[in-house]
N, C-alpha and C. Protein backbone atom coordinates (compact mmCIF):
# COMPACT_ATOMS: atom_id res chain seq x y z
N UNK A 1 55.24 200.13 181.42
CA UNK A 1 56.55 199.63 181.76
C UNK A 1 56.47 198.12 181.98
N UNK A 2 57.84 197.59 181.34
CA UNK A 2 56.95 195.85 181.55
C UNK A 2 58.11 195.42 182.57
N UNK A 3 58.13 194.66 182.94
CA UNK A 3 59.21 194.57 184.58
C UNK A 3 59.77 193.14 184.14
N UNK A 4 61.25 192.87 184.88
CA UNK A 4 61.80 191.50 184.00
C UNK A 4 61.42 190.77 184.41
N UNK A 5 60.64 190.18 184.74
CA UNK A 5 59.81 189.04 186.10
C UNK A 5 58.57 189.04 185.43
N UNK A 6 58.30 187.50 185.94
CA UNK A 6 56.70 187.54 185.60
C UNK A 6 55.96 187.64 187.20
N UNK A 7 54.29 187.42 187.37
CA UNK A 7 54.16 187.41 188.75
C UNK A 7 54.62 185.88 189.61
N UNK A 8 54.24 185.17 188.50
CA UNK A 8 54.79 183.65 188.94
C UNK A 8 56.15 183.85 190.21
N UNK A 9 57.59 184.16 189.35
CA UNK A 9 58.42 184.52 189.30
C UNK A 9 58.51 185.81 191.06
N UNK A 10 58.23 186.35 190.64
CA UNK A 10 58.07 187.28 192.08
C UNK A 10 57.46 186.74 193.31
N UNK A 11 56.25 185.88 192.74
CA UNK A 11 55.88 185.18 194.49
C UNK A 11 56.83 184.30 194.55
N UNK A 12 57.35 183.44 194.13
CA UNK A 12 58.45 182.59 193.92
C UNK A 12 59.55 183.09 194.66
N UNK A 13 59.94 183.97 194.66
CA UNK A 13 61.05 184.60 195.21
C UNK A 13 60.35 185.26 196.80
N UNK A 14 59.14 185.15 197.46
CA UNK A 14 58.68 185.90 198.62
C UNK A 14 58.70 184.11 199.08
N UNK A 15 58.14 182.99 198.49
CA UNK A 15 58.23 181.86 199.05
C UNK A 15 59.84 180.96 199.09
N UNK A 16 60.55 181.10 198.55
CA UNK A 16 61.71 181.09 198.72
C UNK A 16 62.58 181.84 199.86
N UNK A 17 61.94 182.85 199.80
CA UNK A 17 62.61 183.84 201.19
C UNK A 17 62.06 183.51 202.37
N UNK A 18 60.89 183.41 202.46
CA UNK A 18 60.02 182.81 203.80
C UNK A 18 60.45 181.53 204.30
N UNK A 19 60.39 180.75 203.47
CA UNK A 19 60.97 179.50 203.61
C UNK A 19 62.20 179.20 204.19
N UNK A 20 63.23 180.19 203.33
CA UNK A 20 64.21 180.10 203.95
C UNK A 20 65.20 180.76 205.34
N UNK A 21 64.06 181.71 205.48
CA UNK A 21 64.54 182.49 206.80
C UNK A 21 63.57 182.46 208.09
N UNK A 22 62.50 181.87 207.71
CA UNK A 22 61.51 181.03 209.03
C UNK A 22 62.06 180.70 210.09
N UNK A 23 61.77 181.00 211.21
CA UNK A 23 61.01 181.78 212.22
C UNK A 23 61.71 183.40 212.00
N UNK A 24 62.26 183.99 211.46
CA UNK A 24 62.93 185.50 211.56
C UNK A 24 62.03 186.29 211.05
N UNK A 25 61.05 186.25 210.28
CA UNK A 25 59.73 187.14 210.24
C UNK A 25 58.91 187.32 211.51
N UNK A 26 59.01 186.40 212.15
CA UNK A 26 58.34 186.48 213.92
C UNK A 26 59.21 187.96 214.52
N UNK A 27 60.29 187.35 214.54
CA UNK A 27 61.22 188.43 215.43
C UNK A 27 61.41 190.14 214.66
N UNK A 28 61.22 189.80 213.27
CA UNK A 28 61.24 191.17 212.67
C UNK A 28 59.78 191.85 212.53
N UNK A 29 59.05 191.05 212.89
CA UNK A 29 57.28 191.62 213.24
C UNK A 29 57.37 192.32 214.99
N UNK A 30 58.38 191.62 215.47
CA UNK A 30 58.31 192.31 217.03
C UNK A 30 58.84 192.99 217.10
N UNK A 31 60.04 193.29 216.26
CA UNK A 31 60.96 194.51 215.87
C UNK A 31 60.42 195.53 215.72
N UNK A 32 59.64 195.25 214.80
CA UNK A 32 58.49 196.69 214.20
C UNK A 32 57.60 197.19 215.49
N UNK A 33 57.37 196.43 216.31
CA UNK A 33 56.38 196.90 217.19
C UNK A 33 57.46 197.24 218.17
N UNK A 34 58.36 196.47 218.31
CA UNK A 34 59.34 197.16 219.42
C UNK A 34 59.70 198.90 219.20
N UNK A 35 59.54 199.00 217.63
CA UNK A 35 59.96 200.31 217.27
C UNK A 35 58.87 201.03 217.55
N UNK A 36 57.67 200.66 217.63
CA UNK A 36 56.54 201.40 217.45
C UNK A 36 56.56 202.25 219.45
N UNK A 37 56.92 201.10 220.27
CA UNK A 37 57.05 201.52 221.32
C UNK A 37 57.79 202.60 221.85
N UNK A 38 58.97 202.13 221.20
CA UNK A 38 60.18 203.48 221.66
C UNK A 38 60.07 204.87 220.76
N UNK A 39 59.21 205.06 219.93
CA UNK A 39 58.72 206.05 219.56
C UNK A 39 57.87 206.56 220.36
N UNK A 40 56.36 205.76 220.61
CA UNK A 40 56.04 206.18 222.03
C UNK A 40 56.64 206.98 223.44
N UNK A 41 57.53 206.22 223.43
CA UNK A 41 58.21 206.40 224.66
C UNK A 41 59.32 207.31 224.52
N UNK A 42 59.52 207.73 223.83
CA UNK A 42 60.33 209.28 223.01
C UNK A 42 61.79 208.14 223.31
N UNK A 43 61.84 207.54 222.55
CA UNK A 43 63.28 206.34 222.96
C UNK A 43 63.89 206.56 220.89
N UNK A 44 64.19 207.68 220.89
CA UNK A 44 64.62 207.92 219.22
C UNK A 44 65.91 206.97 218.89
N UNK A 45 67.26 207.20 220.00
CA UNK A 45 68.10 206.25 219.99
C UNK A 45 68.28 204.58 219.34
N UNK A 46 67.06 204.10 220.21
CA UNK A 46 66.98 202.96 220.03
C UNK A 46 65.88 202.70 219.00
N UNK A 47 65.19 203.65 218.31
CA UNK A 47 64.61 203.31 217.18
C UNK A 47 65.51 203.51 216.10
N UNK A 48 66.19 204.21 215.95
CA UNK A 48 67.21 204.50 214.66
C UNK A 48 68.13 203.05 214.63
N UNK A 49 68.64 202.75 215.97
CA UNK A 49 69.47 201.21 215.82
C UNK A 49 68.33 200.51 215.37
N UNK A 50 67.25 200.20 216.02
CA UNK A 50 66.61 199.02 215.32
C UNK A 50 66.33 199.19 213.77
N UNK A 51 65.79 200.30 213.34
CA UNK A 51 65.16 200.43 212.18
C UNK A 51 66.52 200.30 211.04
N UNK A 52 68.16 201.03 211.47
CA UNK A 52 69.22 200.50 210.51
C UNK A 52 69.26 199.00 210.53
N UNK A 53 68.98 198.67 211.49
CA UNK A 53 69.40 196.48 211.72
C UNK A 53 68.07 196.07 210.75
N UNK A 54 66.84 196.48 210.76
CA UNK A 54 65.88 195.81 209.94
C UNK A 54 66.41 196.33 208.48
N UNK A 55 66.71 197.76 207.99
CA UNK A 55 67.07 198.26 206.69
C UNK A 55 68.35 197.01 206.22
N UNK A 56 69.22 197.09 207.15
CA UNK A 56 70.20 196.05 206.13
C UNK A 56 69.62 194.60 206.26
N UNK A 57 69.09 194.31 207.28
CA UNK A 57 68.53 192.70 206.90
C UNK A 57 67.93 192.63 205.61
N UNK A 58 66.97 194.22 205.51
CA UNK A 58 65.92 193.74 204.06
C UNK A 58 67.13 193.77 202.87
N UNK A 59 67.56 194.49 203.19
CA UNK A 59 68.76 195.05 201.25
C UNK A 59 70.12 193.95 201.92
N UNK A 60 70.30 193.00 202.45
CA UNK A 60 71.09 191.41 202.51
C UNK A 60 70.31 190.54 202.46
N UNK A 61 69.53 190.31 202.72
CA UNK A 61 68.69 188.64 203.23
C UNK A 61 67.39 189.09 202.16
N UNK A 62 67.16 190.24 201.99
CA UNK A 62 65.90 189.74 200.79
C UNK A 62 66.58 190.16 199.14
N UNK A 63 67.18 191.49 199.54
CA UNK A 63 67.61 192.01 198.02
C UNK A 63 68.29 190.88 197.40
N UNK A 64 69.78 191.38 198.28
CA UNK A 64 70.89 190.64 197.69
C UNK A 64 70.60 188.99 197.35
N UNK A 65 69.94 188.57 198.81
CA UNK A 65 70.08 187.03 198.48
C UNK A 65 69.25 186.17 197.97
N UNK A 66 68.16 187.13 197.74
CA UNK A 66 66.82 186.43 197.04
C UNK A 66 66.67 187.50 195.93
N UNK A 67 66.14 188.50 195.91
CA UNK A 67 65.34 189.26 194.51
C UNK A 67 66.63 189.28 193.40
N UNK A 68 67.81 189.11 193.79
CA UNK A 68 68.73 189.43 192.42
C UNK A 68 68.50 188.02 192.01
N UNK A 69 67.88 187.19 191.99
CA UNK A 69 67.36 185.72 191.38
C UNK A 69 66.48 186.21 189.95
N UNK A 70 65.57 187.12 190.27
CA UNK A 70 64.97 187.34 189.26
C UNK A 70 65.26 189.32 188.50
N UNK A 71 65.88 189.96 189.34
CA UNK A 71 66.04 191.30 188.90
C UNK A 71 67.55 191.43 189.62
N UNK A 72 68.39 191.30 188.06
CA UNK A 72 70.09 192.44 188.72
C UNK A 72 70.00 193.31 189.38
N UNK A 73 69.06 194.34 189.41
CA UNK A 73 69.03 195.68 189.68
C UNK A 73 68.95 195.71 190.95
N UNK A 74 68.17 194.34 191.49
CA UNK A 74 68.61 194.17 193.10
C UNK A 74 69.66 194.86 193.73
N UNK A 75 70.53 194.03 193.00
CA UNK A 75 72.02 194.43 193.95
C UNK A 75 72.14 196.11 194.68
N UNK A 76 71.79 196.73 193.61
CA UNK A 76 71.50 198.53 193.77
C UNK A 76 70.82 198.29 194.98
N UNK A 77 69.44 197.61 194.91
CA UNK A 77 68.60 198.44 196.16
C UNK A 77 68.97 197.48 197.16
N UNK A 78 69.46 196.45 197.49
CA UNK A 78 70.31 196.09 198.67
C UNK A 78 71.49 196.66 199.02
N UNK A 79 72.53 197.21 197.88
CA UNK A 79 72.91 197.96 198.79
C UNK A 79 72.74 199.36 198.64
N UNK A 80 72.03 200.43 198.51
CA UNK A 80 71.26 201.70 198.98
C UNK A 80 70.44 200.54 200.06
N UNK A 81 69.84 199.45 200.37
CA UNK A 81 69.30 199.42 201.80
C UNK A 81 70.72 199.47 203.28
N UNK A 82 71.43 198.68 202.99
CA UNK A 82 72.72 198.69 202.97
C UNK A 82 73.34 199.58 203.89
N UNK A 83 73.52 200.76 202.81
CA UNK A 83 74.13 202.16 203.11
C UNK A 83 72.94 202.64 203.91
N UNK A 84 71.85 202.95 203.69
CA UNK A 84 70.79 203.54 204.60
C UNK A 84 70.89 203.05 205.64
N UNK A 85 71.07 201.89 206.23
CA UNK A 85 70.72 201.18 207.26
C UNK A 85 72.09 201.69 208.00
N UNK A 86 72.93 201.49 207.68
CA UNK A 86 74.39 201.58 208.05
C UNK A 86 74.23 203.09 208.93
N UNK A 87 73.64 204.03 208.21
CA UNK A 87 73.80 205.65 208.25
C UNK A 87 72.37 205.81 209.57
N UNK A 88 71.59 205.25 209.10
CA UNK A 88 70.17 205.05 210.64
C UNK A 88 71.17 204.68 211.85
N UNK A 89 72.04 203.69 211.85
CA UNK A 89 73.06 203.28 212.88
C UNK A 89 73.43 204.57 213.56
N UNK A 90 74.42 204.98 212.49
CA UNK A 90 75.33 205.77 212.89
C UNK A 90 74.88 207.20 213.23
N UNK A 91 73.70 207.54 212.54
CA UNK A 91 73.08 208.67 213.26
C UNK A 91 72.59 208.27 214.71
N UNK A 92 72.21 207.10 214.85
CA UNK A 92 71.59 206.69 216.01
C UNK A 92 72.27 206.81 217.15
N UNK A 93 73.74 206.49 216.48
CA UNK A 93 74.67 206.30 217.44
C UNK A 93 74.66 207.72 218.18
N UNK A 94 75.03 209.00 217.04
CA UNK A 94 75.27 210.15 217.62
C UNK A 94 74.19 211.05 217.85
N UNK A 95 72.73 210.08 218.19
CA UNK A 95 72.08 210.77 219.19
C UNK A 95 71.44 212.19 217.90
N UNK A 96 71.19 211.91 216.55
CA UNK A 96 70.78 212.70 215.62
C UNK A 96 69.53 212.57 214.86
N UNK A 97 68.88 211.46 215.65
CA UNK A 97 67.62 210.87 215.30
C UNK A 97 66.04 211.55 216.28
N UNK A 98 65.63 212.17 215.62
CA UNK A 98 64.41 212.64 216.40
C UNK A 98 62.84 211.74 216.23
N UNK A 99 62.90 210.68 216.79
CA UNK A 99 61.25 210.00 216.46
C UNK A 99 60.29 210.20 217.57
N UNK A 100 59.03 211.71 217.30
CA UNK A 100 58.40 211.68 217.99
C UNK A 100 56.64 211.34 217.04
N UNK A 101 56.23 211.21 218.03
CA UNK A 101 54.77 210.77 217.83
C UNK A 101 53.85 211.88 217.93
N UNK A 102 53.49 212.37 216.92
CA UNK A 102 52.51 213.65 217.09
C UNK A 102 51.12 213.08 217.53
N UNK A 103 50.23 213.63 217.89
CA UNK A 103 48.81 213.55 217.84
C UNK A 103 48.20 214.28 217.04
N UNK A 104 48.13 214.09 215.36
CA UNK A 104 47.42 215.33 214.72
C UNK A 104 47.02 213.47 214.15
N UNK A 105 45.88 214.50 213.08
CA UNK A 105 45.46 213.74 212.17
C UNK A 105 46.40 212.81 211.38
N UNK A 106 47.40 213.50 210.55
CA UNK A 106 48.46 212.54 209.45
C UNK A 106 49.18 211.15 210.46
N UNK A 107 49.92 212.19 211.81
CA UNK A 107 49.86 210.49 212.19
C UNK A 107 48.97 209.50 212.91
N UNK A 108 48.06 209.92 212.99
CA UNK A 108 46.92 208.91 213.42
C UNK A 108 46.76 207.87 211.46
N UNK A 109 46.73 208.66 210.38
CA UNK A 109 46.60 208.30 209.52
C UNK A 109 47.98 207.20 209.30
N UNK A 110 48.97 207.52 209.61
CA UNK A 110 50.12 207.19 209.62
C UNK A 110 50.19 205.44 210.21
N UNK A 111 49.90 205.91 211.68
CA UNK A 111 49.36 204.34 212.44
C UNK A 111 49.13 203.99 211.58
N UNK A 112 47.48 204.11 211.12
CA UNK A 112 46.86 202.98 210.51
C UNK A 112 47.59 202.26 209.38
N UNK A 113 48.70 203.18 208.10
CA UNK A 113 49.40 202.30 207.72
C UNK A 113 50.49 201.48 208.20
N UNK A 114 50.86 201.91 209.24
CA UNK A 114 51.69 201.22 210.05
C UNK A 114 51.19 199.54 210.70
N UNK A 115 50.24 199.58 211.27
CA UNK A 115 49.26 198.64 211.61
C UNK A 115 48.88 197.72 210.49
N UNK A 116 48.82 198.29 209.40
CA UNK A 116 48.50 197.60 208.15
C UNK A 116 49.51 196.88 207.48
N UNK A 117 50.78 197.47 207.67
CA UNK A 117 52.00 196.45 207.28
C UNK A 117 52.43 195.96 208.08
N UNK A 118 52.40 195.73 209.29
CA UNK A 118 52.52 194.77 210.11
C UNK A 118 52.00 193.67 210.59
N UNK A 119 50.51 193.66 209.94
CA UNK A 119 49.45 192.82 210.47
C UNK A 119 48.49 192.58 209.63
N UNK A 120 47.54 193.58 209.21
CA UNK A 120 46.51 193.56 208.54
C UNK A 120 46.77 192.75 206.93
N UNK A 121 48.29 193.66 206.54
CA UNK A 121 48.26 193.20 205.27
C UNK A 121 48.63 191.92 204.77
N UNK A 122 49.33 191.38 205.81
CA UNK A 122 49.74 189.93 205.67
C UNK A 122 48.67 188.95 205.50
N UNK A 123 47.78 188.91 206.17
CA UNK A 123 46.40 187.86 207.10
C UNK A 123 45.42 188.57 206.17
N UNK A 124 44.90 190.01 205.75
CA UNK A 124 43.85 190.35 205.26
C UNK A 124 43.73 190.44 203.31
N UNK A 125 44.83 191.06 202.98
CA UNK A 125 44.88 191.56 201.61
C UNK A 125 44.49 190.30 200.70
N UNK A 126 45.61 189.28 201.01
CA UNK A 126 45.38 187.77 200.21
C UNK A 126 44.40 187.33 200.01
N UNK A 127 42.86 187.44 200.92
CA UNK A 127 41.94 186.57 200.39
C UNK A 127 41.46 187.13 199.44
N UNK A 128 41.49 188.94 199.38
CA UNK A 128 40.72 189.44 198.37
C UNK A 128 41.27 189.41 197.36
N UNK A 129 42.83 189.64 197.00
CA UNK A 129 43.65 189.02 195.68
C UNK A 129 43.76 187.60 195.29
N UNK A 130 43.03 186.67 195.36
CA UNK A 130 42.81 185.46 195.14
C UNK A 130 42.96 185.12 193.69
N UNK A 131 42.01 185.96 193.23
CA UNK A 131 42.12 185.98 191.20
C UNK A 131 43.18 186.14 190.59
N UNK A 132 43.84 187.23 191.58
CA UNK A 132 45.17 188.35 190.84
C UNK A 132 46.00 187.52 190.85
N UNK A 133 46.39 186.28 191.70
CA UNK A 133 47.54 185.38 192.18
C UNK A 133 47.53 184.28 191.06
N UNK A 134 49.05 183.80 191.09
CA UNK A 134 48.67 182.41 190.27
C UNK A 134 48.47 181.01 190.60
N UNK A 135 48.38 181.14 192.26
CA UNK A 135 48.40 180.21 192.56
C UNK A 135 47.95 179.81 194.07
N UNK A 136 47.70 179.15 194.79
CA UNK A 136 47.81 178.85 195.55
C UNK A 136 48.49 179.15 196.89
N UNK A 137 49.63 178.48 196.65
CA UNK A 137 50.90 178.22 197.56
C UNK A 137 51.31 179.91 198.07
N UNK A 138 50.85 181.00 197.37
CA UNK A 138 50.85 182.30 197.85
C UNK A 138 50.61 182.35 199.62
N UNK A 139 49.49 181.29 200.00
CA UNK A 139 48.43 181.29 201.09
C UNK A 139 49.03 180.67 201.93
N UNK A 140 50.06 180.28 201.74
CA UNK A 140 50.51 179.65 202.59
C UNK A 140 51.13 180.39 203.61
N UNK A 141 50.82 179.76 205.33
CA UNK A 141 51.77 180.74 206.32
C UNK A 141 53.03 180.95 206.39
N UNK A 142 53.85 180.19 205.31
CA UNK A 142 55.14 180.68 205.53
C UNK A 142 55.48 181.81 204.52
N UNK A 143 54.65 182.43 203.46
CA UNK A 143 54.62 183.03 202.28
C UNK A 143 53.94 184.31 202.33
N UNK A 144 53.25 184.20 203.38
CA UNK A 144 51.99 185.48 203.45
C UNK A 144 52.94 187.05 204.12
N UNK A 145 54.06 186.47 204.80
CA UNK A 145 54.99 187.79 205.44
C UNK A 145 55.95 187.71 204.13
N UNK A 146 55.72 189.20 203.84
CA UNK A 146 56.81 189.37 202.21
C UNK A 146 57.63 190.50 203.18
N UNK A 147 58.72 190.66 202.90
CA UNK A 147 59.63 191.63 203.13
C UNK A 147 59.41 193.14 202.30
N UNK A 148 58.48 192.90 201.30
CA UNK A 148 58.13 194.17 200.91
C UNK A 148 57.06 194.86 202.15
N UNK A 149 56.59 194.37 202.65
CA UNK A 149 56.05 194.84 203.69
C UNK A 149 57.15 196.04 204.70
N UNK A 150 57.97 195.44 204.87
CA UNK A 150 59.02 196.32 205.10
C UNK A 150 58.85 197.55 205.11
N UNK A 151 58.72 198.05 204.29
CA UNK A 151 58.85 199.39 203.25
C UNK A 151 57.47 200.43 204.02
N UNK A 152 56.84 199.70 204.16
CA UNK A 152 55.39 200.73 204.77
C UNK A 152 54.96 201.31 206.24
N UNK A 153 56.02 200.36 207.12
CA UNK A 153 55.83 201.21 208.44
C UNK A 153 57.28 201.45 208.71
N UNK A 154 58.32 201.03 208.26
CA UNK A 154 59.51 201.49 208.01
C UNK A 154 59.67 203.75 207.70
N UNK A 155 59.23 203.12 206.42
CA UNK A 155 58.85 204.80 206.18
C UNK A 155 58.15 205.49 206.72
N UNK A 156 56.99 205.23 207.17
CA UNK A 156 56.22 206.23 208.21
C UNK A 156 57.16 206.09 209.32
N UNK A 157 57.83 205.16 210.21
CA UNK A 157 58.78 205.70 211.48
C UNK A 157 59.69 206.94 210.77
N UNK A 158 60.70 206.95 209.31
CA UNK A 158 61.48 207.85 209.46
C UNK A 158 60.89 209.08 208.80
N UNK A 159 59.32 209.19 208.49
CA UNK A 159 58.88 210.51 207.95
C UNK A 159 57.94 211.04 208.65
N UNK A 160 58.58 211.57 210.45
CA UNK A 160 58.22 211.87 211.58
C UNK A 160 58.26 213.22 211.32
């Protein structure tokens, strides 16, 4: 499958987004851990609000206003982020959200990807893709938090 973008083109659009929404990757990294807590803390309520407020930030502020630069098809998955996010709300609201924290194996496995898109993968993955990249400016700290990150402890909170 050949994709309409080159890679150039795609980091281009994660440094463009960083750039332009700097310092709000700080606060949406504490978000994630804020969520990680109230799961802990059997607080389902207030993980479903946070996790709809991060879903539409990603499908407005990355889909819509950055990736449809290089892929139309954006528009779709900003808004399906959109509508998802909207519906995490509104279940949240009516108290229809169950986020508990098991102790078995899968979510201990689970953490660790969780931990990994929040932290590890930002600071760790890049040095070893060094070749794969075209450039440089990838490395940079305002470039290294991609919003695709999103997507990996996002989904392990709602596939409890």
């Amino acid at each position: 499958m050949r994709l309409p973008f080159t890679q150039e083109q795609f980091f281009g659009v994660f440094e463009s987004y960083n750039t332009a929404v700097f310092p709000m990757q700080i606060l949406l990294a504490l978000i994630g851990c804020a969520m990680i807590i109230c799961v802990l803390m059997y607080r389902s309520r207030i993980t479903g609000f946070l996790l709809g407020c991060v879903w539409i930030w990603t499908g407005f502020a990355y889909h819509i206003m950055f990736f449809t630069r290089i892929n139309k098809a954006a528009f779709i998955f900003g808004a399906a982020f959109i509508a998802q996010g909207v519906l995490f709300i509104i279940l949240a609201y009516r108290n229809q959200f169950l986020f508990v924290y098991r102790k078995d194996t899968v979510k201990r496995i689970s953490s660790f990807f969780i931990l990994f898109g929040l932290v590890l993968c930002n600071y760790s993955v890049a040095p070893f893709s060094r070749s794969a990249l075209p450039s440089k400016r990838f490395f940079t700290a305002r470039t290294t938090l991609c919003p695709c990150l999103t997507t990996v402890p996002m989904t392990d909170a709602v596939s409890a």
